[in-house]
C-alpha atoms as a PDB file:
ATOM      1  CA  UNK A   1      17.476 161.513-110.759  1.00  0.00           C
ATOM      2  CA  UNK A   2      20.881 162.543-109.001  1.00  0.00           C
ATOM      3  CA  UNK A   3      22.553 160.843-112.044  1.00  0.00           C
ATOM      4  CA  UNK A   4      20.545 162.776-114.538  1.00  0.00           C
ATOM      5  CA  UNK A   5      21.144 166.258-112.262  1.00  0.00           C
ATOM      6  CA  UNK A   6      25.231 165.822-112.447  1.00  0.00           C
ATOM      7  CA  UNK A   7      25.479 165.374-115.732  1.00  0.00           C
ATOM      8  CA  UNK A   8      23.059 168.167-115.987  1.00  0.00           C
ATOM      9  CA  UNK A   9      25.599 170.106-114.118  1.00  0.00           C
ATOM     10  CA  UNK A  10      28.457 168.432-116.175  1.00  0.00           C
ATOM     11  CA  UNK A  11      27.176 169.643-119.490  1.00  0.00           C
ATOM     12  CA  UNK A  12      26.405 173.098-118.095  1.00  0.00           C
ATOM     13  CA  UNK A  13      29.942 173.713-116.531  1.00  0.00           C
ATOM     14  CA  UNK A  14      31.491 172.110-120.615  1.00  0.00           C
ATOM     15  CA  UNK A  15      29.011 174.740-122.165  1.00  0.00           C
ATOM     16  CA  UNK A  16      29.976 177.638-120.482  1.00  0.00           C
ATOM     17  CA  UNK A  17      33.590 177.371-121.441  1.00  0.00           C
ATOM     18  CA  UNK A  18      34.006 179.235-123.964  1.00  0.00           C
ATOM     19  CA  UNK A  19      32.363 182.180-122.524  1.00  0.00           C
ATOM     20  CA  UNK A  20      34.623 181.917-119.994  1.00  0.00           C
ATOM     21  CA  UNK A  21      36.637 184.840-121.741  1.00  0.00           C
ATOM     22  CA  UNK A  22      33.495 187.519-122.740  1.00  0.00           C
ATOM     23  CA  UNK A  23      32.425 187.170-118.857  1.00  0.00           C
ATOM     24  CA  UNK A  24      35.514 188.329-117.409  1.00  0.00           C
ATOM     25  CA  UNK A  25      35.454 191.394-119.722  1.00  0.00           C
ATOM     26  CA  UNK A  26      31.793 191.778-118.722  1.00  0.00           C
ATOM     27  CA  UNK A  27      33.198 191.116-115.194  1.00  0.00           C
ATOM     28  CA  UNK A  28      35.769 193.635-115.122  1.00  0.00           C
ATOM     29  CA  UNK A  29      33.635 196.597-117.003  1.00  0.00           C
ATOM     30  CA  UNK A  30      31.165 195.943-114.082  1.00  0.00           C
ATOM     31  CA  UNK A  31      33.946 196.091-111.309  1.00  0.00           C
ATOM     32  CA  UNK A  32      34.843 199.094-113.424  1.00  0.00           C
ATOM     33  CA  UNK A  33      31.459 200.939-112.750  1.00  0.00           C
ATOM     34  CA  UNK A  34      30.584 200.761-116.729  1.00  0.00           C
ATOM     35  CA  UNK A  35      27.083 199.906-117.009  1.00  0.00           C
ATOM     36  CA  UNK A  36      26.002 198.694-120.355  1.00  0.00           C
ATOM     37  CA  UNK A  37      21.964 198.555-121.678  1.00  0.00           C
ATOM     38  CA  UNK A  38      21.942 194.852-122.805  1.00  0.00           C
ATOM     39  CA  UNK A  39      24.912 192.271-123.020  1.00  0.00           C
ATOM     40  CA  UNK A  40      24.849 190.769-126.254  1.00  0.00           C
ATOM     41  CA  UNK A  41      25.551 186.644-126.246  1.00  0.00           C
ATOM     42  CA  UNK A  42      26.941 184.999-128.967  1.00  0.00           C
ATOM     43  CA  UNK A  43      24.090 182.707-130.007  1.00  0.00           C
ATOM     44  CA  UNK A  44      26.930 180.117-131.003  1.00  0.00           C
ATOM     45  CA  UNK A  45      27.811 180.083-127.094  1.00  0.00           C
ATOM     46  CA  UNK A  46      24.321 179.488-126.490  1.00  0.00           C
ATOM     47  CA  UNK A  47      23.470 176.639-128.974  1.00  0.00           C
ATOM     48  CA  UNK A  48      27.093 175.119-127.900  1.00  0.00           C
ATOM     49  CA  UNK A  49      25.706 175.256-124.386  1.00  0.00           C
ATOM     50  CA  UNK A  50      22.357 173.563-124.994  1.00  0.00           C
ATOM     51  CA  UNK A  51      23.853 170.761-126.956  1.00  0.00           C
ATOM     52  CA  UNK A  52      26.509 170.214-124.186  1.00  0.00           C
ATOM     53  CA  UNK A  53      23.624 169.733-121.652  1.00  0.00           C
ATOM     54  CA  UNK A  54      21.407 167.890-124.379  1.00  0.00           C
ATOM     55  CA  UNK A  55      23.906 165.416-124.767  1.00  0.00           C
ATOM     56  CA  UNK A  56      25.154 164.431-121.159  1.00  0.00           C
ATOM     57  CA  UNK A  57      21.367 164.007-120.319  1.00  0.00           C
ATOM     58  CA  UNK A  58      21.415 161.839-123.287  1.00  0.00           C
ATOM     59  CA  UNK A  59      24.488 159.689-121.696  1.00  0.00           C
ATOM     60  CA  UNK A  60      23.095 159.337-118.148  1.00  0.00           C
ATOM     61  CA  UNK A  61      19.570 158.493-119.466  1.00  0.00           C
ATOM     62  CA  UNK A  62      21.624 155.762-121.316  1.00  0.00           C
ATOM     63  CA  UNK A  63      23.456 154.981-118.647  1.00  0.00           C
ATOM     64  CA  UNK A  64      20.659 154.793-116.096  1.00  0.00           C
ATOM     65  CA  UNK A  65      18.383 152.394-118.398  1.00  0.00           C
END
């Protein structure tokens, strides 16, 4: 279970990379004082993020068994 929780972790922290850029703009309107109604994300960003985690559980499930 700890394996399978890292590379949980793992695959979330290679997912979120390339949002890295869209939440420092989001970061900096907020230190900014602009409030926005919604904060549209890129559904690429998403599905890049779910596969990511997808396939490092996939590894340490291999790797565990």
């Amino acid at each position: 279970m700890l394996v399978l929780c890292s590379f949980a972790l793992i695959g979330l922290t290679i997912g979120m990379y390339p949002s890295r850029k869209l939440f420092t703009v989001w970061a900096h309107e907020i230190n900014n004082g602009v409030t926005r109604e919604r904060y549209d994300y890129p559904r690429s960003h998403l599905a890049f993020c779910g596969v990511s985690v997808l396939v490092m559980l996939a590894a340490a499930f291999l790797l565990t068994h």
